[in-house]
Protein backbone atom coordinates (compact mmCIF):
# COMPACT_ATOMS: atom_id res chain seq x y z
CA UNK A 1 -39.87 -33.97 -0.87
CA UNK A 2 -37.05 -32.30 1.30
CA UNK A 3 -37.76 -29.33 3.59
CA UNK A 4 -34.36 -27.86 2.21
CA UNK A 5 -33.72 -28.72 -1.57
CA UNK A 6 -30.22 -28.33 -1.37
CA UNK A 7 -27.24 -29.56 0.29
CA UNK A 8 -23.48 -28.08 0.71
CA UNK A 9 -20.09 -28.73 2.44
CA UNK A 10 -18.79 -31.96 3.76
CA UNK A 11 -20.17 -35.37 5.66
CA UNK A 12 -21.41 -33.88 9.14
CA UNK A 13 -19.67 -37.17 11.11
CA UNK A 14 -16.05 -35.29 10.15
CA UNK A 15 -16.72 -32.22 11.42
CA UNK A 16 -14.96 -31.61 15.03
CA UNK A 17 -16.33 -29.61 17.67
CA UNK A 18 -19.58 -29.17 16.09
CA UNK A 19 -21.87 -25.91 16.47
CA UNK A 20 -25.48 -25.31 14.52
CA UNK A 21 -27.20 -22.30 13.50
CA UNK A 22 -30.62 -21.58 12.12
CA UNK A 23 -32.15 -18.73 10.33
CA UNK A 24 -33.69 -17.27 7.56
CA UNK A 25 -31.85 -15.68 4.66
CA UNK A 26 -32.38 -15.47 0.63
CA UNK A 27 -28.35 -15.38 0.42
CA UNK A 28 -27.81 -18.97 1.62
CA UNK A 29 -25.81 -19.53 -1.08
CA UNK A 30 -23.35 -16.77 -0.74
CA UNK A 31 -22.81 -17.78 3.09
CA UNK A 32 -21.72 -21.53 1.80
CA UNK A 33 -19.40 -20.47 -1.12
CA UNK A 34 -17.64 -17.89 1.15
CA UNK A 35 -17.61 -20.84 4.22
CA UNK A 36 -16.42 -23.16 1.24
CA UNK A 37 -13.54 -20.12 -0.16
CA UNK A 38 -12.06 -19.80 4.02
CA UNK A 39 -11.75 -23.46 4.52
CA UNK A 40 -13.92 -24.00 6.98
CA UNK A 41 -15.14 -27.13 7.28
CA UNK A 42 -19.19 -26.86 7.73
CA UNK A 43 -22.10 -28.88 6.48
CA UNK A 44 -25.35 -26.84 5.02
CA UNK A 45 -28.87 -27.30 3.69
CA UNK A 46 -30.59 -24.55 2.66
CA UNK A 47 -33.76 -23.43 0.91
CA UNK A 48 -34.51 -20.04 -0.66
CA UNK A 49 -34.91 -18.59 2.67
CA UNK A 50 -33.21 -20.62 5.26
CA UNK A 51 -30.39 -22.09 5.85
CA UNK A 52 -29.04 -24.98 8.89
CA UNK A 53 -25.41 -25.24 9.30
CA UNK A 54 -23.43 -27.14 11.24
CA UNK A 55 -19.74 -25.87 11.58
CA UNK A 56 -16.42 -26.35 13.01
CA UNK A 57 -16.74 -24.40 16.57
CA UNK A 58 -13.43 -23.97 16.42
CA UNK A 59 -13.84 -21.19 13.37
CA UNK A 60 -16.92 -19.21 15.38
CA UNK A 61 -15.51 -16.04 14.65
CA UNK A 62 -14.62 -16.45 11.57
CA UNK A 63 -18.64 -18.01 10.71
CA UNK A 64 -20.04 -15.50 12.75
CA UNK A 65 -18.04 -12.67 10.11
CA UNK A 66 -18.93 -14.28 7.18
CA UNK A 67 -22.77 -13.95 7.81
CA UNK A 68 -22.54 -10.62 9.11
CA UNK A 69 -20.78 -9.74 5.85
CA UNK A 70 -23.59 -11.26 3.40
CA UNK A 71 -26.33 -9.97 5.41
CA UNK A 72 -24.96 -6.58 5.43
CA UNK A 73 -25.91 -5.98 2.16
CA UNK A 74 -22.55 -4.62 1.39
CA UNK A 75 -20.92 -6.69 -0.86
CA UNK A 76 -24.03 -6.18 -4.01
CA UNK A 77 -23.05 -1.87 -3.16
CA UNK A 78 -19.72 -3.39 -4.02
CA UNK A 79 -20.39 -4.58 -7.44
CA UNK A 80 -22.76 -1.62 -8.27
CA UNK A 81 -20.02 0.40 -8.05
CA UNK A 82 -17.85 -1.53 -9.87
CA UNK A 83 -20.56 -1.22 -12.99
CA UNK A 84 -20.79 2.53 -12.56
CA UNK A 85 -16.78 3.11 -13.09
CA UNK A 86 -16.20 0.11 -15.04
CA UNK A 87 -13.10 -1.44 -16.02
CA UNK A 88 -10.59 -1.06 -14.97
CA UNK A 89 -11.27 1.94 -12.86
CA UNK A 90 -13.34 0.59 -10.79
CA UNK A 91 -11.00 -2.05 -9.67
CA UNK A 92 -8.16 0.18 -8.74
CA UNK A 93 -10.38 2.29 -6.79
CA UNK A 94 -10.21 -0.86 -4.45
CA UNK A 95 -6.35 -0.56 -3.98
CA UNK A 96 -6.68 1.36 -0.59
CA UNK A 97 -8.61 -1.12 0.40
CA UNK A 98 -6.22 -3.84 -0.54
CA UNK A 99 -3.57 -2.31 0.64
CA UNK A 100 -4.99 -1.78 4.28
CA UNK A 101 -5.75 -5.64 4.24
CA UNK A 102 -2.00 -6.20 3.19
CA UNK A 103 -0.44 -3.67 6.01
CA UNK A 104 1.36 -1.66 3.22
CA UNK A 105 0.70 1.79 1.24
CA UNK A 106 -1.19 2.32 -1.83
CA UNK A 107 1.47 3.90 -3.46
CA UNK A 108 3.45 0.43 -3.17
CA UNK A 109 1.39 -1.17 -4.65
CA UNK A 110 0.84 1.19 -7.91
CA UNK A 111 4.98 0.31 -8.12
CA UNK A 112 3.54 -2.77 -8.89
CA UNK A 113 2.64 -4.03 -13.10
CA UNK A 114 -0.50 -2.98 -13.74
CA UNK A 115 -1.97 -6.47 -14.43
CA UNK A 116 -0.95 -7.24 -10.49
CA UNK A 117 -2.78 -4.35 -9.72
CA UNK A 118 -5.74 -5.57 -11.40
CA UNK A 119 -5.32 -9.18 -10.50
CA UNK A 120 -5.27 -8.15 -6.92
CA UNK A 121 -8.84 -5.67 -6.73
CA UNK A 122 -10.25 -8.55 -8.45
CA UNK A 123 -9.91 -11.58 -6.43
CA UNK A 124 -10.51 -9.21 -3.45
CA UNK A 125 -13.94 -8.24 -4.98
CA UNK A 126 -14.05 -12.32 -5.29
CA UNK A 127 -13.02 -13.15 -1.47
CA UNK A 128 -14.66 -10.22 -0.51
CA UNK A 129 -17.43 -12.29 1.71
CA UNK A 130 -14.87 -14.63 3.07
CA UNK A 131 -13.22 -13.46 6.89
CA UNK A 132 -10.15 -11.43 6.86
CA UNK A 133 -7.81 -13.90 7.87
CA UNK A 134 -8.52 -15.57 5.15
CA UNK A 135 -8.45 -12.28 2.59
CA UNK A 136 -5.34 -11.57 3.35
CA UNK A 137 -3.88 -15.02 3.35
CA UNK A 138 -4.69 -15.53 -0.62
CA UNK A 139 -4.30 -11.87 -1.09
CA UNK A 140 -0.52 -12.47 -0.36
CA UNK A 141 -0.58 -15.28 -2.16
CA UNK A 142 -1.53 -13.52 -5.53
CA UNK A 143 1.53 -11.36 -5.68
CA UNK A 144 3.68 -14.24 -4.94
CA UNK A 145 6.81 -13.13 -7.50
CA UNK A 146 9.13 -15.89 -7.95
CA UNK A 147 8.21 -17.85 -4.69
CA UNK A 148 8.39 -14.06 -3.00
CA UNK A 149 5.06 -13.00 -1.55
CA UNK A 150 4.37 -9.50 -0.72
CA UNK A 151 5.54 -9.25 2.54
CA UNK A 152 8.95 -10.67 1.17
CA UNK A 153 9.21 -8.32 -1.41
CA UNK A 154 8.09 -5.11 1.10
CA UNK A 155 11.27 -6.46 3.11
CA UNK A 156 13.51 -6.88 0.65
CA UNK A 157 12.92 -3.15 -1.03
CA UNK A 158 13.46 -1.62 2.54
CA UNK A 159 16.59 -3.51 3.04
CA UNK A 160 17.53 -2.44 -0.72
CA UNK A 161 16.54 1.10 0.69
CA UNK A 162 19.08 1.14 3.52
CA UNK A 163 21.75 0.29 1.77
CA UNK A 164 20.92 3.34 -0.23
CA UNK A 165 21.68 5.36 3.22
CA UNK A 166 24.62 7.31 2.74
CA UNK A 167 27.23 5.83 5.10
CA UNK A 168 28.65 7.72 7.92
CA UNK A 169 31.33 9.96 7.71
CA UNK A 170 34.78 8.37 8.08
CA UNK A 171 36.07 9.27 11.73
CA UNK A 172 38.73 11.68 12.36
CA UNK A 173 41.35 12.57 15.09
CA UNK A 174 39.77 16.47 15.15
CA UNK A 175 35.68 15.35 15.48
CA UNK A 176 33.94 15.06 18.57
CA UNK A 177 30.96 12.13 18.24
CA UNK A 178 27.49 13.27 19.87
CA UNK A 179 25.88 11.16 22.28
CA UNK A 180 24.01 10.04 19.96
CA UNK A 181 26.74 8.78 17.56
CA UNK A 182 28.48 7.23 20.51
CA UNK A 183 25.22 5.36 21.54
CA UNK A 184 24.15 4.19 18.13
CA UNK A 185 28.76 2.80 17.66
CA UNK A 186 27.74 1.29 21.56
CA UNK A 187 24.55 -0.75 20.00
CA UNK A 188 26.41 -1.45 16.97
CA UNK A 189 28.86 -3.62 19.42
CA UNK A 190 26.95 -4.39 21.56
CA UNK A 191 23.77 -5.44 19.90
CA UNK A 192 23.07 -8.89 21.90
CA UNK A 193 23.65 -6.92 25.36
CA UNK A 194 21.29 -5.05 27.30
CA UNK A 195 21.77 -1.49 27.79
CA UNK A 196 21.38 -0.78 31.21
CA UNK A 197 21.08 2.75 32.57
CA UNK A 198 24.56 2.29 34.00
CA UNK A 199 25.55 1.90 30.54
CA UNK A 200 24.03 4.53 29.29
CA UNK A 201 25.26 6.94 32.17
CA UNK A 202 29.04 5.65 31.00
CA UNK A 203 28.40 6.43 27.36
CA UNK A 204 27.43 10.09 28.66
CA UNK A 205 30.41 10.61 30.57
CA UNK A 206 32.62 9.38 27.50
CA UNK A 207 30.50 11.48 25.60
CA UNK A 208 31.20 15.16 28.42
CA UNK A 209 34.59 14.10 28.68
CA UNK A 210 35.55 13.87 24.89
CA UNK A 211 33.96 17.13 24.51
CA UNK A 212 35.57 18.85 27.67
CA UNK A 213 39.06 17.48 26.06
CA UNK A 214 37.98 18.88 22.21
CA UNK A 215 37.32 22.30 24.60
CA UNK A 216 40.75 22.77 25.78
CA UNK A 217 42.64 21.47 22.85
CA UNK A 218 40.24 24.30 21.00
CA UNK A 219 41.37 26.82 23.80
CA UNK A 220 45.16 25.64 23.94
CA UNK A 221 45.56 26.31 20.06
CA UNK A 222 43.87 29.88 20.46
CA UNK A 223 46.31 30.70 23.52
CA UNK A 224 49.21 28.88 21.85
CA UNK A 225 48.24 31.61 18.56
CA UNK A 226 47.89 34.49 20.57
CA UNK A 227 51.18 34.05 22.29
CA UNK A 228 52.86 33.83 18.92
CA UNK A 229 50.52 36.79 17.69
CA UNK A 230 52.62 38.83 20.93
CA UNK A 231 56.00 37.37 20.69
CA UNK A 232 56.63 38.56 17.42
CA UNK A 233 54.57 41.92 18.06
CA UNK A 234 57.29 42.00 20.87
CA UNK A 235 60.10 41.30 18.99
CA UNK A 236 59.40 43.42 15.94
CA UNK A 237 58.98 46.20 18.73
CA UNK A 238 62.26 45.42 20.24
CA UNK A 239 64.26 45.41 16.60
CA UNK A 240 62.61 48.59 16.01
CA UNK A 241 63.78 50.46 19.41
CA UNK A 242 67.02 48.82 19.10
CA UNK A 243 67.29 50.03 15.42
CA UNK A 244 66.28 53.40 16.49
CA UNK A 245 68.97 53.55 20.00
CA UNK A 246 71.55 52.56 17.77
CA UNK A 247 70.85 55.02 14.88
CA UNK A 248 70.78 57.72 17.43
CA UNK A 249 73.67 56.73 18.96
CA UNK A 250 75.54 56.94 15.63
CA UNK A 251 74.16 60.14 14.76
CA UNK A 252 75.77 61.46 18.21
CA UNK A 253 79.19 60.40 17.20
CA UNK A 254 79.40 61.60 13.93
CA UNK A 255 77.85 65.31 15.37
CA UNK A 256 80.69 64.78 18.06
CA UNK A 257 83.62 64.36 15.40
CA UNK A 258 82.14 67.82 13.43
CA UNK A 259 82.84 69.18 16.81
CA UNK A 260 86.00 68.77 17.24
């Protein structure tokens, strides 16, 4: 009878770049169906508590994860907690999880149906042993929308936010553009050039001198205003003496006629 009643993965002659371990574990079984979930290509016996494998070198790492994972003890506090909230609750307790294995928020993904929701904690709770790589590889794969995956759609909603933006005000004669405004119409452009700092020293002085200019027109107008403010201060002054001279002077010649 066989020192190892039980045999998994593929013939040991295809495996490239072999590596072996030994050890004792009672969880033999979970190591193979998680090495058997990532794709790695391994060959295993194993008893109730040990298990020889022979592996792909090339996917140490990834081995080397898995086991650390099932021996960790981890993965059964998983499912205990999943039978003390139930379902669903329990499941979308797992979202921040999820999402941090899908580099997005958990508030994106409650946008999502609730049966995605679901679907997602769940085969994470299933893949849960296997490496990361490969978590997040059929985790992207399970929200695949209409040959979209998730990353797609996450690109295509902040694209479809943008365009929300309100668009810049329309430019007038009478505005003077920051530096800033002036850099970002400059990158606009020039977006396939490099912006050098002598570029960037030119876009300043474009930036001083429209604002010097904006200055004096500003000052120009207020001294053109207060000129015309005087003038006619002067010129109502003048019609008023002159009115007055020549009322006297009338009032003179009509006392001089009494006179005589």
């Amino acid at each position: 009878m066989t020192e190892f009643p039980y045999i998994s993965g593929v013939d040991v002659g295809t495996i490239s770049n072999k590596e072996f371990a030994r050890f004792e574990t009672t969880k033999a079984s979970d190591i193979v169906i998680a090495l058997d979930k990532s794709g790695i290509p391994f060959s295993a016996r194993f008893g109730d508590s040990e298990i020889v494998l022979t592996y792909d070198g090339s996917y140490k790492e990834e081995v080397e994860e898995i086991i650390a994972k099932v021996s960790s003890g981890d993965y059964e506090a998983l499912l205990r907690e999943l039978q003390v909230y139930g379902v669903p609750d329990g499941y979308y307790r797992l979202l921040g999880e999820v999402a941090e294995l899908l580099n997005t928020t958990v508030s994106f993904l409650q946008s999502r149906p609730d049966d995605v929701q679901l679907l997602l904690c769940k085969f994470y709770v299933d893949l849960w042993l296997c490496d990361r790589a490969t978590l997040q590889r059929e985790l992207d794969r399970i929200i695949t929308v209409n040959g979209r995956t998730l990353s797609d759609i996450s690109e295509y909603e902040r694209k479809k936010q943008q365009e929300k933006t309100p668009a810049e005000p329309v430019q007038t004669a009478d505005k003077v553009h920051s530096f800033a405004e002036l850099y970002d119409e400059y990158q606009r452009r020039h977006a396939n050039d490099h912006f050098t700092r002598e570029a960037h020293k030119h876009l300043a002085e474009i930036a001083l001198r429209r604002q010097r200019d904006e200055q004096e027109r500003v000052t120009q107008t207020e001294e053109r205003e207060q000129k015309g403010r005087t003038d006619h201060e002067e010129v109502y002054h003048h019609r008023k003496c002159g009115y007055r001279s020549s009322h006297n002077r009338s009032c003179c010649h009509r006392k001089a006629q009494k006179v005589r």
